[in-house]
Protein backbone atom coordinates (compact mmCIF):
# COMPACT_ATOMS: atom_id res chain seq x y z
CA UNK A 1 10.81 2.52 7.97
CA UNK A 2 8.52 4.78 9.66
CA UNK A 3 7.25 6.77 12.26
CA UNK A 4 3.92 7.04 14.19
CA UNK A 5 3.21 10.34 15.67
CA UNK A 6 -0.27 11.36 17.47
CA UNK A 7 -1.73 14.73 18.18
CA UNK A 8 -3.66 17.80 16.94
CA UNK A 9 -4.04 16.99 13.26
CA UNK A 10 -2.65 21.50 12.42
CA UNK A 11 0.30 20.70 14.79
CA UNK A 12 0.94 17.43 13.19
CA UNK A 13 0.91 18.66 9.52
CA UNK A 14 3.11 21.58 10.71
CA UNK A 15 5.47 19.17 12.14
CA UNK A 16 5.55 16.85 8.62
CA UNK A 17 5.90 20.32 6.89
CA UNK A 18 9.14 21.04 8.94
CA UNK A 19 10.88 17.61 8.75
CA UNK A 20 10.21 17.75 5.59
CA UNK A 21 12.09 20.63 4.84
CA UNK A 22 15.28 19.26 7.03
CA UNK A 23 17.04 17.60 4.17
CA UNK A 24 16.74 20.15 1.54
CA UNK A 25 18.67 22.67 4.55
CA UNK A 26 21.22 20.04 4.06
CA UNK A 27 21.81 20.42 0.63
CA UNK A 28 19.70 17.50 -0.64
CA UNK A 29 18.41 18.33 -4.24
CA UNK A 30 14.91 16.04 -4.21
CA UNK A 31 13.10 14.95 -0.98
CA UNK A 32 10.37 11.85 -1.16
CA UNK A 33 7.77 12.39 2.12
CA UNK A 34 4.58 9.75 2.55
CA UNK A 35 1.93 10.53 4.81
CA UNK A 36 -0.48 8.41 6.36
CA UNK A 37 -3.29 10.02 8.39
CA UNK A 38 -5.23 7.36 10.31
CA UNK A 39 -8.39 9.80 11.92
CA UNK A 40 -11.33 7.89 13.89
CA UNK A 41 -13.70 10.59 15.36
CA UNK A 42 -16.12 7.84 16.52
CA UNK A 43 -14.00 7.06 19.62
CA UNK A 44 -11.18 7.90 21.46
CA UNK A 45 -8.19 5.20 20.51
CA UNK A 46 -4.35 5.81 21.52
CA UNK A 47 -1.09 4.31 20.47
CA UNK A 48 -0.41 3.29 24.26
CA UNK A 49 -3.83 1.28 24.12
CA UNK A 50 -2.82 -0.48 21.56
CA UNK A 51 0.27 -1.28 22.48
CA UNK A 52 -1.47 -2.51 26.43
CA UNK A 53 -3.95 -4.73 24.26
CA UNK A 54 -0.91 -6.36 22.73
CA UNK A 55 0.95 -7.14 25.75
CA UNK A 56 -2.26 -8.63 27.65
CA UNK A 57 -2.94 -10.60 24.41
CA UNK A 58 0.81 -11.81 24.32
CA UNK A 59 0.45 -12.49 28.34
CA UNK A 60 -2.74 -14.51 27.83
CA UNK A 61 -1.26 -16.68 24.91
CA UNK A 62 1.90 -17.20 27.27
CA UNK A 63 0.36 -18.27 30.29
């Protein structure tokens, strides 16, 4: 399971910081939270890119 979120890396960590926090409001006595932070300053790559580069590579391979 997972999520992939993109943004501003202090909005993003303030985000993490406040869904983290969700379960223990519920009662829950231990939470377990895993980050990932995938950041390329070299160029400009987003998660709708990728996802167009799979779908012409699946439309090539198909046709």
């Amino acid at each position: 399971m997972g999520t992939i979120i993109e943004g501003d890396i202090e909005e993003l960590l303030k985000i993490v910081r406040e869904v983290h926090e969700i379960p223990f409001k519920a009662g829950a006595k231990r939470v377990y939270t895993a980050l990932k932070i995938d950041d390329r300053r070299d160029k400009e790559v987003h998660l709708g890119d990728k996802v167009e580069h799979v779908k012409k590579h699946l439309n090539e391979t198909s046709a």
